[in-house]
Protein backbone atom coordinates (compact mmCIF):
# COMPACT_ATOMS: atom_id res chain seq x y z
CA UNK A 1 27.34 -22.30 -40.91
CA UNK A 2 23.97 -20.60 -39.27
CA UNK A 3 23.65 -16.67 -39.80
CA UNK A 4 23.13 -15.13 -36.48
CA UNK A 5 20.18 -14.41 -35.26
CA UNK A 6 18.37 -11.00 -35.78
CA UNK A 7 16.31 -8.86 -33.74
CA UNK A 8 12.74 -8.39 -34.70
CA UNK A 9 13.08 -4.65 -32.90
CA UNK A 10 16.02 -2.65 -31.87
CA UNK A 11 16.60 -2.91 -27.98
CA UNK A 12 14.65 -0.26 -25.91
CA UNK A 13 16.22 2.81 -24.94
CA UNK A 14 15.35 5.28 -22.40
CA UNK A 15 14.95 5.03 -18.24
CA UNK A 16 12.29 3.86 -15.83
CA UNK A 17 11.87 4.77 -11.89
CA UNK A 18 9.17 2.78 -9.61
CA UNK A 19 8.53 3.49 -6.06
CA UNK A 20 7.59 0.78 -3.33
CA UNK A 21 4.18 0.89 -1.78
CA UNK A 22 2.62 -1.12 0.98
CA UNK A 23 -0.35 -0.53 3.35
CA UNK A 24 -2.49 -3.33 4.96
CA UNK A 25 -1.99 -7.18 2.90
CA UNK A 26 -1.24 -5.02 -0.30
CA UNK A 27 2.13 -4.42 -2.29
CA UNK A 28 3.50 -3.16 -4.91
CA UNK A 29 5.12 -0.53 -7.67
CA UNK A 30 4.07 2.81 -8.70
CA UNK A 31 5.98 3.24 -12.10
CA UNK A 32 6.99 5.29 -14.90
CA UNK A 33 8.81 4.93 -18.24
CA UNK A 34 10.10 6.45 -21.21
CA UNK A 35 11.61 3.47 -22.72
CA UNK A 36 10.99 2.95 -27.12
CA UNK A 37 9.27 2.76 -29.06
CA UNK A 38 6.05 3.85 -27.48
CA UNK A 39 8.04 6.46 -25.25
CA UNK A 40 10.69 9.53 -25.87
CA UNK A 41 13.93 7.53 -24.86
CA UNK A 42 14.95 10.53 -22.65
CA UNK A 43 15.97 10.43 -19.04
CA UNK A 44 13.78 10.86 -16.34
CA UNK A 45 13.95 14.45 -14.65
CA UNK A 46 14.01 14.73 -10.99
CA UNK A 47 10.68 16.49 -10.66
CA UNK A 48 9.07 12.85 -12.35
CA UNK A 49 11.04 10.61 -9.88
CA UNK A 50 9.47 13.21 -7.34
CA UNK A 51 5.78 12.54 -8.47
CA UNK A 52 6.18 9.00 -8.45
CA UNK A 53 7.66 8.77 -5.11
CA UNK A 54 4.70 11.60 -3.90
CA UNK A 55 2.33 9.20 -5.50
CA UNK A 56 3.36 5.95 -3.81
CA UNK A 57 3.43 7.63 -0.47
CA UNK A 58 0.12 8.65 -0.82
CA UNK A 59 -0.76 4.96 -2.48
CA UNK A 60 0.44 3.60 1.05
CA UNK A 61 -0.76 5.72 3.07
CA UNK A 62 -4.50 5.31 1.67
CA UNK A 63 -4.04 1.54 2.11
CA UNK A 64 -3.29 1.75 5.64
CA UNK A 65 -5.61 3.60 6.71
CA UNK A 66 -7.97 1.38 4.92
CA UNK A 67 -6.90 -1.55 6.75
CA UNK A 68 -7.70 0.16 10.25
CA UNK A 69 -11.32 1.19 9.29
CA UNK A 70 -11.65 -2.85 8.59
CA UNK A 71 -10.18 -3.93 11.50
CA UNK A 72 -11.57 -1.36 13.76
CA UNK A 73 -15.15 -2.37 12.41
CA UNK A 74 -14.65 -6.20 12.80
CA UNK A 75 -13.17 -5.12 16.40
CA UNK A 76 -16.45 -3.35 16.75
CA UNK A 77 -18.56 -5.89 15.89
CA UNK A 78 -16.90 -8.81 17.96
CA UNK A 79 -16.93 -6.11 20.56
CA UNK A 80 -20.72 -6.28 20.57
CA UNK A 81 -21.35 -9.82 20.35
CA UNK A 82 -19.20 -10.25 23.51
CA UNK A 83 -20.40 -7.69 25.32
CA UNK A 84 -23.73 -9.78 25.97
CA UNK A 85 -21.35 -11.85 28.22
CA UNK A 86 -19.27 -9.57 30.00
CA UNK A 87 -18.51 -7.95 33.05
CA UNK A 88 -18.39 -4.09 33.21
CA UNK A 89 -14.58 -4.56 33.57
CA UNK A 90 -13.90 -6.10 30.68
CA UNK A 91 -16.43 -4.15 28.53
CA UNK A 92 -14.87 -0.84 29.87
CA UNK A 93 -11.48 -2.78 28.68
CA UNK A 94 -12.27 -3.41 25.27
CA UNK A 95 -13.90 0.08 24.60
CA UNK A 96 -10.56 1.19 25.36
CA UNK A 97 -9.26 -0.85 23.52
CA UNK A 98 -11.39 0.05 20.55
CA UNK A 99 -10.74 3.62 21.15
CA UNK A 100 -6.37 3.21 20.58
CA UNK A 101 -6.96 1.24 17.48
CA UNK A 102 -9.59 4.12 16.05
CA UNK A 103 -6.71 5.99 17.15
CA UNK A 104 -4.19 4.06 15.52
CA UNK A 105 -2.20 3.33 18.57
CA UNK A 106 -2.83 0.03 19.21
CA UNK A 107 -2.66 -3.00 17.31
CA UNK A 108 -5.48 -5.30 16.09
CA UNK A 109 -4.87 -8.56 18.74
CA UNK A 110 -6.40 -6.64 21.85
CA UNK A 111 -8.31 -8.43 23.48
């Protein structure tokens, strides 16, 4: 008969908590352990979970507003290459535009 196998380590113990971000193409986890041998092994207070959570937010809400700076500048820069070719109507419409999606109102397929 085989002896069963052993474990080179004991399992981990402890907790972990991540928190969701997203903001523009980008995704992912803001986390936090405490899991052995490198960490305590103790729970995770409230106050942690908090920090994490605050942190993600903030992760989020840096990458959004990162993606409307970008797509507000390649609006403005398609803006001026057609604006050679326009009428005054439809260059008064796109500065509009431009102006709700500075403004974060609008999306990025105006026109």
């Amino acid at each position: 008969t085989t002896p069963a196998p052993t474990l080179a380590a004991p399992p981990p113990k402890g907790a972990y908590f991540a928190a969701p971000f997203s903001g523009g193409k980008y995704r992912g986890f803001v986390a936090v352990d405490t899991l052995t041998p490198s960490g305590t092994g103790a729970a995770l207070p409230a106050a942690d979970k908090a920090v994490v959570a605050r942190v993600a937010a903030a992760v989020s809400a840096a990458l959004k507003a990162g993606a409307v700076a970008r797509d507000t500048d390649r609006m403005a820069f398609k803006d001026a290459s057609l604006a050679k070719f326009d009428s005054a109507e439809a260059t008064a419409a796109r500065a509009a535009a431009y102006a709700a999606a500075k403004a974060g109102t609008a999306s990025k397929d105006v026109a």
